[in-house]
Every structure is written in C-alpha cells, then in structure tokens.
Protein backbone atom coordinates (compact mmCIF):
# COMPACT_ATOMS: atom_id res chain seq x y z
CA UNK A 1 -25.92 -18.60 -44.14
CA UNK A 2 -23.61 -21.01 -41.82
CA UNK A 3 -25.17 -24.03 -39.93
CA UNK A 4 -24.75 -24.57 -36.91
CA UNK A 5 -25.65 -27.70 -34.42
CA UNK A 6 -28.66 -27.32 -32.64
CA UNK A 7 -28.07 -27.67 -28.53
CA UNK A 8 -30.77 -29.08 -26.53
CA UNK A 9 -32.32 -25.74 -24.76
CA UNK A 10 -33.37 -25.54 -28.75
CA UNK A 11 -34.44 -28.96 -29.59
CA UNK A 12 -37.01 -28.55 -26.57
CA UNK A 13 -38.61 -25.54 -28.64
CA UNK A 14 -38.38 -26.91 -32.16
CA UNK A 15 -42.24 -28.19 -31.80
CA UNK A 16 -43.10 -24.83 -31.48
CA UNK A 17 -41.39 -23.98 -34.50
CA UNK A 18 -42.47 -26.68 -36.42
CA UNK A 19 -46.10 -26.22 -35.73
CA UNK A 20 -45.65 -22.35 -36.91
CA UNK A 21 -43.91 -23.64 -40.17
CA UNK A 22 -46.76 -25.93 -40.65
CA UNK A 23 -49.24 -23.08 -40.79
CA UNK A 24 -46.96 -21.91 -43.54
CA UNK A 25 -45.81 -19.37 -41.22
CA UNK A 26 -41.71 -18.63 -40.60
CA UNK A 27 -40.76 -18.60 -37.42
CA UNK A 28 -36.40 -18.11 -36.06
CA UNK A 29 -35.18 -18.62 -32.92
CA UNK A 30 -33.90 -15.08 -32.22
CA UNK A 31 -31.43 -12.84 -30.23
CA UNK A 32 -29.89 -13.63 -27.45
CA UNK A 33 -30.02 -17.72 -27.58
CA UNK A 34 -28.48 -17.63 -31.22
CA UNK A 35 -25.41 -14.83 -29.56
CA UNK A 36 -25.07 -17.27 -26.92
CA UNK A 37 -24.61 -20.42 -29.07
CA UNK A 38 -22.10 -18.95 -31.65
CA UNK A 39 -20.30 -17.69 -27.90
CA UNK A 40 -20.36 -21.23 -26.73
CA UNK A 41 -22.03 -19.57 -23.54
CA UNK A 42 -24.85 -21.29 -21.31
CA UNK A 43 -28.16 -20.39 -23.11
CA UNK A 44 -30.64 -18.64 -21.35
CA UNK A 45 -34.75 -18.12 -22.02
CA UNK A 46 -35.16 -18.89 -25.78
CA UNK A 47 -36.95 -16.63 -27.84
CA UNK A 48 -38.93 -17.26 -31.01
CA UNK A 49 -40.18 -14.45 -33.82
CA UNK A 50 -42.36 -15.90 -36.20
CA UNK A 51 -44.67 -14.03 -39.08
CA UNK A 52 -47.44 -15.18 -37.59
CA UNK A 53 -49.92 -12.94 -35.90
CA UNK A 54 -50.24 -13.41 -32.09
CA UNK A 55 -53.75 -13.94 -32.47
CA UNK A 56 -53.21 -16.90 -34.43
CA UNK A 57 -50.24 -18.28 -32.17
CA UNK A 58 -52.71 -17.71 -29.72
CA UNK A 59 -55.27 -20.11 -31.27
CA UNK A 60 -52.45 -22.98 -31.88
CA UNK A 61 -50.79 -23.22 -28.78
CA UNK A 62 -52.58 -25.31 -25.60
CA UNK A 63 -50.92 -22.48 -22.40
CA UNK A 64 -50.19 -18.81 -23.89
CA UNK A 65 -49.93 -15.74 -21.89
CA UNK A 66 -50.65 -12.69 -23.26
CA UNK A 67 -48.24 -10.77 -22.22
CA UNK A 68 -48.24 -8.14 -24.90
CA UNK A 69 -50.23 -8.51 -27.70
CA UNK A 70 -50.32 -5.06 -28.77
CA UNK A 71 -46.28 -5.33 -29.32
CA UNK A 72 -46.76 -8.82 -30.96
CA UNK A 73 -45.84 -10.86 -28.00
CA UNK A 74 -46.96 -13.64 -26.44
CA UNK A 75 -45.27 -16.82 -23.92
CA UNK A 76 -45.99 -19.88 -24.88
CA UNK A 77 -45.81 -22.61 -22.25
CA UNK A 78 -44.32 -25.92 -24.04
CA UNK A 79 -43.54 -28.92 -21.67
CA UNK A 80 -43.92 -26.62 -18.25
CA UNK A 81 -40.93 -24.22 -20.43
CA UNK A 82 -41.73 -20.11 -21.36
CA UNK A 83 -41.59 -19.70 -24.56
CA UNK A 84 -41.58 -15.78 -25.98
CA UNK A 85 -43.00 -15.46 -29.43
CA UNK A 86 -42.89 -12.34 -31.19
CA UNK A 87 -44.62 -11.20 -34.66
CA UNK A 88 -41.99 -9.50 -36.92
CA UNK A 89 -43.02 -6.16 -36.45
CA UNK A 90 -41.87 -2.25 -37.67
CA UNK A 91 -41.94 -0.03 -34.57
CA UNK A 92 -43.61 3.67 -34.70
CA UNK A 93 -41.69 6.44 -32.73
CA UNK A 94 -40.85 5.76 -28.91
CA UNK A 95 -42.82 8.52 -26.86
CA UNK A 96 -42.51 6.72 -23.59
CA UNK A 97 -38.69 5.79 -24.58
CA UNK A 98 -40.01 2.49 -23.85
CA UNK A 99 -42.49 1.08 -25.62
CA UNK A 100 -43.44 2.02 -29.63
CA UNK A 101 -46.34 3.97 -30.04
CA UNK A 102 -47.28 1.73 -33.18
CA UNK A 103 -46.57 -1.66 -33.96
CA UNK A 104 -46.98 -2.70 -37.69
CA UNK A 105 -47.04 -6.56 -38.02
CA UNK A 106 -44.56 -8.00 -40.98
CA UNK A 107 -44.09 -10.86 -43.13
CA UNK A 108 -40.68 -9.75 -43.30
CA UNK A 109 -37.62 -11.04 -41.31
CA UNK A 110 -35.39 -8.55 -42.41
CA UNK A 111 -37.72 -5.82 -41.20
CA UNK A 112 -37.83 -6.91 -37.90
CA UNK A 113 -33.95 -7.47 -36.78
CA UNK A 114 -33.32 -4.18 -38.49
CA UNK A 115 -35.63 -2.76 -35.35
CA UNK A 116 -33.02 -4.40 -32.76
CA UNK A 117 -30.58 -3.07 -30.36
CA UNK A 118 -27.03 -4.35 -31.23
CA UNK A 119 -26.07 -6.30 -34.06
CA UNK A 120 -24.58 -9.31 -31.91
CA UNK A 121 -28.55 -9.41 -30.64
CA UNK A 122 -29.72 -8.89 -34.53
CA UNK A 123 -29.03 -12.71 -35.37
CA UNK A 124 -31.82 -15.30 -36.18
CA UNK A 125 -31.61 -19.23 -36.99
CA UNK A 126 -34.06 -21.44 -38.38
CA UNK A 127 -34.78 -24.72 -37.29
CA UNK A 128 -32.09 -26.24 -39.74
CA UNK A 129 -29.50 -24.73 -37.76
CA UNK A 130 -29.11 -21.80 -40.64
CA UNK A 131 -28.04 -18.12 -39.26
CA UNK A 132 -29.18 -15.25 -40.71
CA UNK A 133 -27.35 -12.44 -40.29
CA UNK A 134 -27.90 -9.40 -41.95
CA UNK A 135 -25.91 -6.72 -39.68
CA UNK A 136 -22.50 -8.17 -39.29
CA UNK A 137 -23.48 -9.64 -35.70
CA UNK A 138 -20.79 -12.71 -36.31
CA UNK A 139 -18.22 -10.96 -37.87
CA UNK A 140 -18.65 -8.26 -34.40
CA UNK A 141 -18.84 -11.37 -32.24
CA UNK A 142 -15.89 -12.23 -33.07
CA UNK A 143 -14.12 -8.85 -33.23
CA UNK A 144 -15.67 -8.98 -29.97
CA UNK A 145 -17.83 -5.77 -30.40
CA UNK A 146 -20.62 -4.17 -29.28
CA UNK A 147 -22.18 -1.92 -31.85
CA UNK A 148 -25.87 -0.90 -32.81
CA UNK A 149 -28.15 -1.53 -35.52
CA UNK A 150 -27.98 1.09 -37.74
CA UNK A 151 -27.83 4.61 -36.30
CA UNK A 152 -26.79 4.50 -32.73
CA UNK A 153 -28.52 7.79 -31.60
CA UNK A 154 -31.71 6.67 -33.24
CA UNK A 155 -31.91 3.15 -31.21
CA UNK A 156 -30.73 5.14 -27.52
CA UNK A 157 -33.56 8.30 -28.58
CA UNK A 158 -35.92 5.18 -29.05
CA UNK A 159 -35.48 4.01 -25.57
CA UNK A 160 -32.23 5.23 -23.64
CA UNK A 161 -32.00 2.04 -21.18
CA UNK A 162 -30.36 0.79 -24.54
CA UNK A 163 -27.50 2.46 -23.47
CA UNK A 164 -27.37 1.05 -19.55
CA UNK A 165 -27.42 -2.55 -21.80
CA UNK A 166 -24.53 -1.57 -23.81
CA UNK A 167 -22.61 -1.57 -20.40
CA UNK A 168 -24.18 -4.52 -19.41
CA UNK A 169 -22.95 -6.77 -22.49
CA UNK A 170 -19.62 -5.59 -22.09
CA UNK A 171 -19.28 -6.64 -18.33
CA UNK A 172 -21.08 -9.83 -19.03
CA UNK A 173 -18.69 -10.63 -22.14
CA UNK A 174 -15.98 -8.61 -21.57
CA UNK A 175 -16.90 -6.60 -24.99
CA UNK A 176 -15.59 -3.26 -26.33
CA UNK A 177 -18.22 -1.09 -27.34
CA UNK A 178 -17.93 0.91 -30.97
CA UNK A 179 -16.30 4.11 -30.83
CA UNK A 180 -19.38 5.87 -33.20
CA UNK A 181 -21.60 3.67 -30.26
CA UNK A 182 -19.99 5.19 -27.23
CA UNK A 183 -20.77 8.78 -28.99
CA UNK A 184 -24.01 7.92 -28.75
CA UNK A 185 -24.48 6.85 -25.97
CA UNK A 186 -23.27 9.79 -24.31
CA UNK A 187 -25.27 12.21 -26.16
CA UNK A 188 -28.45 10.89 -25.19
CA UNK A 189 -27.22 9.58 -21.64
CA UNK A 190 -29.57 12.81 -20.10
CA UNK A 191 -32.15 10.55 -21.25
CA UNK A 192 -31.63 7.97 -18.65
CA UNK A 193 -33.20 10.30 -16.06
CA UNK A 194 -36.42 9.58 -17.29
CA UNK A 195 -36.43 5.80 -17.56
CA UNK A 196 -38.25 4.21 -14.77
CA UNK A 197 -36.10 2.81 -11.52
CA UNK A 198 -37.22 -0.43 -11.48
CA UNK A 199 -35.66 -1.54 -15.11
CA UNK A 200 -32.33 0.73 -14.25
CA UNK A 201 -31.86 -1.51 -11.39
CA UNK A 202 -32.76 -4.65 -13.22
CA UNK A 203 -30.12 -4.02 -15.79
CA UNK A 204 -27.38 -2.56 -13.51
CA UNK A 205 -27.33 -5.55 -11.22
CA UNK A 206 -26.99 -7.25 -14.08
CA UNK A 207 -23.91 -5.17 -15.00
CA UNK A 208 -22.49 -5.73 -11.57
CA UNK A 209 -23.31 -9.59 -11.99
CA UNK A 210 -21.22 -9.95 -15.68
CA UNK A 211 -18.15 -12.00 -15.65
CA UNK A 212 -16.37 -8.60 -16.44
CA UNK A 213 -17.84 -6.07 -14.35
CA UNK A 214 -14.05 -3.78 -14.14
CA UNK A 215 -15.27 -3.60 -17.92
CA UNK A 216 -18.46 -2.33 -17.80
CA UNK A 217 -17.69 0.16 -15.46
CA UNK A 218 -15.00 1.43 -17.79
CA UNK A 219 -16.84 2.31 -19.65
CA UNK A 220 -20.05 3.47 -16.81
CA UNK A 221 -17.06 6.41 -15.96
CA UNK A 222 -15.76 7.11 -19.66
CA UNK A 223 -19.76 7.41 -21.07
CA UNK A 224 -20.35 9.29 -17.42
CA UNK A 225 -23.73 7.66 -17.51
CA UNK A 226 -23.63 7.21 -13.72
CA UNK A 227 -24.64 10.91 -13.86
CA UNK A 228 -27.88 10.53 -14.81
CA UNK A 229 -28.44 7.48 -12.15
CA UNK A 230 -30.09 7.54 -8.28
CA UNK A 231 -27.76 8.15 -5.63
CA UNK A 232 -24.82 8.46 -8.20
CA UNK A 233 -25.77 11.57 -9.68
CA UNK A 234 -25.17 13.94 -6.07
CA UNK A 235 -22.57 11.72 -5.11
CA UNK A 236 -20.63 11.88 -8.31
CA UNK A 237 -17.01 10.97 -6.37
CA UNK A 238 -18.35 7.37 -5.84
CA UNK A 239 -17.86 6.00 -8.94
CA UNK A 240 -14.33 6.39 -8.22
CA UNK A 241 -14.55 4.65 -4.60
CA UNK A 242 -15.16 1.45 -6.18
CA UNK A 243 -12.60 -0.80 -6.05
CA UNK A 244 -10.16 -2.13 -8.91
CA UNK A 245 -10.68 -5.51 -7.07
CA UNK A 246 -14.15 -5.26 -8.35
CA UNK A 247 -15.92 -9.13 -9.46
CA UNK A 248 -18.59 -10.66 -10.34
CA UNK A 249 -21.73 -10.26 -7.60
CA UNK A 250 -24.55 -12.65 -7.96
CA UNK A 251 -27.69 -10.26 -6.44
CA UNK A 252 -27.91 -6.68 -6.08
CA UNK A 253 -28.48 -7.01 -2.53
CA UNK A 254 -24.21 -7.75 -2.79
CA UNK A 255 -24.27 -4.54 -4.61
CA UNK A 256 -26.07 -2.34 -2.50
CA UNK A 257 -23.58 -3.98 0.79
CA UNK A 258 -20.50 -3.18 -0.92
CA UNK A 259 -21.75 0.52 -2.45
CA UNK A 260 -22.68 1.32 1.80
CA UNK A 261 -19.45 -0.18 2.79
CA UNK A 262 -16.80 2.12 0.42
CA UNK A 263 -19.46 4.94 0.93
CA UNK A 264 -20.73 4.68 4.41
CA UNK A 265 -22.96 8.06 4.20
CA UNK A 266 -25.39 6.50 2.40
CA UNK A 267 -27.03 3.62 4.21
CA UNK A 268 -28.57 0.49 2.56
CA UNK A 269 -31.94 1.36 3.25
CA UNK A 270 -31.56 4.56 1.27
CA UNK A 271 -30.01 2.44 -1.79
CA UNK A 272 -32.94 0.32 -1.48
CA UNK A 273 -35.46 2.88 -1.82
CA UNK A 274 -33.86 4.67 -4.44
CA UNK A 275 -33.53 1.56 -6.43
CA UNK A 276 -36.80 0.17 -5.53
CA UNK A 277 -35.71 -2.93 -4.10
CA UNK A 278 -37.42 -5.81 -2.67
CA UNK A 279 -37.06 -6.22 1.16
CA UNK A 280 -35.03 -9.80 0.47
CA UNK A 281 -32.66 -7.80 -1.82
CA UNK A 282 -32.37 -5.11 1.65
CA UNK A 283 -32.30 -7.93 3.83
CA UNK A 284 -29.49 -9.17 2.31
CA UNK A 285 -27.43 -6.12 1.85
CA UNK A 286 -28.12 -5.25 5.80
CA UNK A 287 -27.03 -9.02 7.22
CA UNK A 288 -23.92 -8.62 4.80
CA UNK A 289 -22.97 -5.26 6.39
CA UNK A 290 -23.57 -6.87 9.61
CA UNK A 291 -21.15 -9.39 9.18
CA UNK A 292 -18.57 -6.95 7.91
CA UNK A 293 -18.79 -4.52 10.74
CA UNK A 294 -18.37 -7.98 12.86
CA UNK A 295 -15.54 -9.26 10.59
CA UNK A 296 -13.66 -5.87 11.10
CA UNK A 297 -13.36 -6.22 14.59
CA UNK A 298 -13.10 -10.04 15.67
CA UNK A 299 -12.64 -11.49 12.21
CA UNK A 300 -13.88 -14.27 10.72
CA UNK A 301 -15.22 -16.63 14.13
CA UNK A 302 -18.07 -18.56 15.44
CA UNK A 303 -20.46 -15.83 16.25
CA UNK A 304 -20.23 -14.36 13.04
CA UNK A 305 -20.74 -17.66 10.81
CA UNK A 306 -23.51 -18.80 13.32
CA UNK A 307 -25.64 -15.63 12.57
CA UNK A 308 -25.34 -14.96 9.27
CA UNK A 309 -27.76 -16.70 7.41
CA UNK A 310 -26.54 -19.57 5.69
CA UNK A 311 -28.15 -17.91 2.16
CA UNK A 312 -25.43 -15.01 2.41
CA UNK A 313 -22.67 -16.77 3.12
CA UNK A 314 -21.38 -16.87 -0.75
CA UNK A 315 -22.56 -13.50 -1.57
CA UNK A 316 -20.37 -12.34 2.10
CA UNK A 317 -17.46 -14.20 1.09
CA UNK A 318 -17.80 -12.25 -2.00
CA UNK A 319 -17.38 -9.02 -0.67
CA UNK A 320 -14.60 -9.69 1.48
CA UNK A 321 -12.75 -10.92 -1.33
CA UNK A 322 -13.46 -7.50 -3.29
CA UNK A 323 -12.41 -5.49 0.08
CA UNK A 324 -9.83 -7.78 1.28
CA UNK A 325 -8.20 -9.94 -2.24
CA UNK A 326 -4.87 -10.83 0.59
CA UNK A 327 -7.25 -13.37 2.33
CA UNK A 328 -9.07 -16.60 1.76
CA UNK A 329 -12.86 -16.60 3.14
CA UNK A 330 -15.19 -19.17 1.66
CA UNK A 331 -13.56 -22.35 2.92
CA UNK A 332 -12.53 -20.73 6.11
CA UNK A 333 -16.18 -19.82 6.56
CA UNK A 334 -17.16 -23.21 5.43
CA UNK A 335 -15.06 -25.11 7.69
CA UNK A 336 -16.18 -22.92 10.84
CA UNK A 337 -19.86 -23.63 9.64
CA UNK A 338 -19.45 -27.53 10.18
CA UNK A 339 -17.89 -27.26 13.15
CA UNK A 340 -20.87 -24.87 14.75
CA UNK A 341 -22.44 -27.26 18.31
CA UNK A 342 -25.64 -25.52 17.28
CA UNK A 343 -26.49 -24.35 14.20
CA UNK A 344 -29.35 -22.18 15.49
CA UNK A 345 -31.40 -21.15 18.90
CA UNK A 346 -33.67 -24.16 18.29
CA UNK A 347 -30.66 -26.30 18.92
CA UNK A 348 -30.27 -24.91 22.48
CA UNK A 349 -30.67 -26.94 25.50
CA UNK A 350 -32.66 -24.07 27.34
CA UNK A 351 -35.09 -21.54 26.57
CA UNK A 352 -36.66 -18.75 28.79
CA UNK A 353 -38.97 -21.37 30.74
CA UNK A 354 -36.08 -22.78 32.20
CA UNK A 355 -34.54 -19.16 33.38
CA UNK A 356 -37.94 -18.52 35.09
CA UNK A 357 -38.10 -22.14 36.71
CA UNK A 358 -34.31 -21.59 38.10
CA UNK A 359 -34.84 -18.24 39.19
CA UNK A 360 -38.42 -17.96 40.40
CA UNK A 361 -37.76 -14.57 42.92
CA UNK A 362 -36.40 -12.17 39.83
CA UNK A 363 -39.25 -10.38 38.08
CA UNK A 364 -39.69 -11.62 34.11
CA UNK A 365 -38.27 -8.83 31.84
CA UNK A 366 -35.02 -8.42 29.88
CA UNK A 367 -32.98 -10.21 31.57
CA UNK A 368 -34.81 -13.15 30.12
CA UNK A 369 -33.62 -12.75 26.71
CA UNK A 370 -29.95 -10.92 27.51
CA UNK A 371 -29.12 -14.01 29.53
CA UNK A 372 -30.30 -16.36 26.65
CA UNK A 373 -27.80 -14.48 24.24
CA UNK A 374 -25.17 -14.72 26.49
CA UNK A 375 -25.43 -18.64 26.96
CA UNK A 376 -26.11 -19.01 23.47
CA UNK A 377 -23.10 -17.20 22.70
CA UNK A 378 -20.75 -18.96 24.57
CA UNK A 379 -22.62 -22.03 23.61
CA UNK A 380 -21.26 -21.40 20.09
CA UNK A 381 -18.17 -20.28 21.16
CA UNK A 382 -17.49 -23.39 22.73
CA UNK A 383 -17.32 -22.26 26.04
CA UNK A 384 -20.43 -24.45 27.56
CA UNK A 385 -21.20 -27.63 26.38
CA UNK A 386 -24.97 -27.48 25.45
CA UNK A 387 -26.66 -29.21 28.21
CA UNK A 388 -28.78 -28.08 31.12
CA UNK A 389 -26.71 -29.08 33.43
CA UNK A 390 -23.65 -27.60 32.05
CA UNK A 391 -25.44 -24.48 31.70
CA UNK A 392 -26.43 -24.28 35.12
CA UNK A 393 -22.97 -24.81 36.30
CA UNK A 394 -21.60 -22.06 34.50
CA UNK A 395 -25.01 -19.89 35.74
CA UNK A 396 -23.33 -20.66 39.13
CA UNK A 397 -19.52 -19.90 37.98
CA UNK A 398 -20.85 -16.58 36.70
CA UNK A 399 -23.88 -15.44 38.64
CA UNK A 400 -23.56 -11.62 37.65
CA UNK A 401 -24.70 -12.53 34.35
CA UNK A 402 -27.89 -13.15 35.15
CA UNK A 403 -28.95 -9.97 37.10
C-alpha cells in the first residue's frame, strides 16, 4: 500500500466513512476519485464501497436515495453533496448487457474490484490515505494504459458500452489502450447495437468532450466501433470527414453542429433523434449552424453576434476554430458583443404600436414585423441611432421599406 494526501472533495466524505467504520463495517473511497488523485486531475462525484449492506446504510444515514438497491447502491446526501455507496458485491451473468442478473453481497474487497472495468478504475483508498491496488492500476497509470480487469472479452460480453468507455478514457487522458484490450473490443463491438441510445450518447459526448478527442477517435476508426453506432453505421465514410483539427467540445449539441456541418446530408434534427437528444442539446446544434451558414457569407459581424444567443457563443467559437484553426474567433466575438447598441429587441426604441400609430391607412399584417427586422437590423448595424426620432427619419429617407 502507498499513502497518499487526502484532497478536500475527500475530507467532505470522510464522515461517511467514518460512521461505516464505526459499525465495524469497511468502507474505500473507490474508482474514479482515487484514478483522478494519483492523475493530479480535478476530482469529480466521489464514490464510496463499503461491506455494509444497503439496508443498513440506509438506516444510518439522515437523506439516502435508493437508487438501486438490488445492485447494492444507494446516494447518500452529506452536507447538500451525493454521495454513491455501493456494497461489495459478485455479479451473476449480464443478460441485459447492462445490469447483472444476480448480485451477491461480500465482505470482501478484493471480490468486488475484481468485478470492475479497467484496472486504472480497479483502485480503492481508505480513509488513511492507503491505496489498494490489486490489478496493477498504478503501475498502468503511469505506463499510461488502458487495460481491463482480467479477461477483456468477458468484461465487454458483460456489458459492451465497456468498450465505447475504453474510447472515452483515452480521449479524456490521452491513454493507449492494451493491445490484448483492443482485440476485444473489436470482437464483441457487434454488441454495441444492442445497447440502448441514450447511454451511447452519454458516453460519446463524453468522448468528444476529453482533452484528447484526435485520440479516442484513433482508436473509434482502428476498433471500427463506429459501425455498430446510429447514423455512423450507413454512413460509414464519415468517420473519415472529421477533421484532424478535431478538440475538445463541451456539449453534444457542439457535436451534433459540427457532424451536420462536414456532412450536410444529414440534418441536426435527424442526429438528434437518433441520439435521443434533449431539445436544448438540438437547440443548440441548430443556432450554431445558423451562425455558421451566416459566418460563411458575411463573417464574423454585428448581426451574427447579436442573434446568437449569448450561451453558444463559446461552444460557436469552438467550431470555427475546428473548421477554420487560420483565424482567431472568441475575442473577436467578444469584443463585437460589447460594442452591440442593443443587446436584444427589448432594447429597441419602437415596437409594432408605433408602426401602426405612424402609418394608420396601411392594413396590419406582415409588414409589421418585416419592417421591425429591418430597423432592428440596421439598429445593430449601426446605421440608426436607436431613437424614435431617428427612426422616423430614416422611415422617411427610405419609405419603400415599409410597404
């Protein structure tokens, strides 16, 4: 065992561990949280496995979900913080290539990181800092290594989004994955096709949102897992349209923008329902596109950061950087942002009221609107200074816009 110092995300949960231990119970921080401190990375949600029953963990802690109790799991809420705490457990066979069919609860540490995916997840620390590791998971940290727990076919048979994760860990640390693992992987990469949409997309937007993505899709072509994936599997020549220039993209509404833009056949609204995406993540990838088609022909001006909403703007500047690496975007956009006389229709001097009360003999209809785009538009341009009166001038300079 090597000690290590405990960070604060862990000192938060130790009272959770300490109140397991003094049930005589064990109970490790687990997985991720203990890869992420030996990586010196930011540490994300904190897990805990404990040989404690969840009934029991249940019965000790104040606010606990129930998440999954037949799998041994439960959240603990500690100080308005999740908590997951897991039983050790030994896992029956994985019918559903999801979930295990049985659960058998352990006293037994050892038991239960032997059931884990990869052995830099396989690591566990107690609450004296202590790692146990039982699989090699430093030693392939630092070899920099992604490899399974034991046999490699057996873990991706168990449940094949396994393998979409291996591709995810190497974008998000930049990771080679084990030659016997990559075998693996690609015989049972068929199995994908039955794994439901909604946790393909979860994983592979976080593939596309790793530090390394040109990695992960490395090895996304050399595995030829984007076979067995929506959209990718008739359109097989896509993988390849991706470009080199590839980076890190925060949402998968970025993803689904820049998959429409180097493949324009297949519109964002089908990615979205072929991925099962929320209407923000659509949203998104439609105002991005938007913006592009804009950008393409007028560049980067006024009109363009005025209507994109301000939410976008990073994950916009992203693309074009991807599409375009030659030019500089984000403090171009920023600058033209400050400088906006109106930073939306709210700010304008008129509205259709005023159109009707100047022009009382034309008819209401679309005119209305058309001539409120128009002033608004050249409003932002800098073209009329927002004002009634200045308005109405140019009304008069240009009567045949408002017909």
């Amino acid at each position: 065992m090597v000690r290590y110092m405990l960070s604060e995300p862990f000192e938060k949960a130790r009272p959770i561990l300490e109140k397991l231990e003094k049930h005589n119970h064990q109970a490790f921080f687990v997985g991720g949280c203990v890869r992420d401190l030996l990586l010196k990375r930011p540490i994300g949600d904190i897990d805990i496995t404990t040989s404690a029953p969840p009934t029991l963990v249940q019965q000790l802690f104040e606010k606990v979900i129930p998440v999954g109790l037949e799998h041994g799991t439960v959240i603990v809420i500690h100080k308005e913080e999740p908590y997951e705490v897991t039983t050790f457990r030994l896992d029956g066979t994985y019918s559903d290539q999801r979930h295990p069919d049985t659960v058998t609860f352990v006293n037994q540490i050892d038991k239960d990181l032997e059931r884990r995916d990869f052995t830099i997840n396989a690591l566990a620390m107690d609450l004296s800092a202590n790692i146990i590791d039982l699989f090699g998971g430093r030693r392939d940290l630092e070899l920099k290594l992604i490899k399974t727990v034991g046999n490699g076919y057996e873990r991706f048979k168990e449940d094949s989004l396994r393998i979409i994760r291996a591709l995810r860990f190497s974008s998000q640390l930049g990771f080679k994955i084990d030659y016997q693992t990559l075998i693996h992987m690609k015989e049972v990469s068929d199995d994908i096709s039955s794994l439901a949409v909604e946790r393909i997309t979860k994983e592979f937007g976080k593939l596309f949102a790793g530090e390394y993505p040109q990695v992960g899709l490395k090895y996304l072509k050399e595995t030829e897992v984007y076979k067995y994936l929506p959209i990718f599997k008739e359109n097989a020549d896509l993988i390849f349209k991706i470009p080199s220039t590839i980076r890190s993209m925060a949402t998968f509404g970025e993803v689904m923008a820049l998959f429409h833009l180097i493949y324009p056949s297949i519109s964002v609204n089908q990615w979205a329902k072929n991925y099962k995406c929320s209407n923000e993540m659509k949203n998104e990838a439609n105002a991005i596109v938007k913006a592009y088609s804009h950008y393409t022909n007028k560049g980067m001006d006024e009109w363009l950061v005025y209507k994109l909403d301000e939410k976008y703007y990073k994950g916009f500047t992203n693309i074009l950087s991807i599409l375009h690496p030659d030019e500089s975007h984000q403090n171009k956009m920023e600058d033209i942002h400050q400088k906006l006389p109106i930073q939306s229709r709210s700010e304008l001097c008129i509205n259709g009221k005023d159109l009707i009360e100047w022009f009382p003999t034309i008819s209401k209809g679309p005119w209305i609107e058309e001539t409120i785009v128009k002033i608004e538009k050249e409003t932002v341009y800098g073209n009329i200074i927002n004002s009634k009166n200045e308005v109405k001038d140019w009304i008069k300079l240009n009567p045949s816009e408002v017909d």
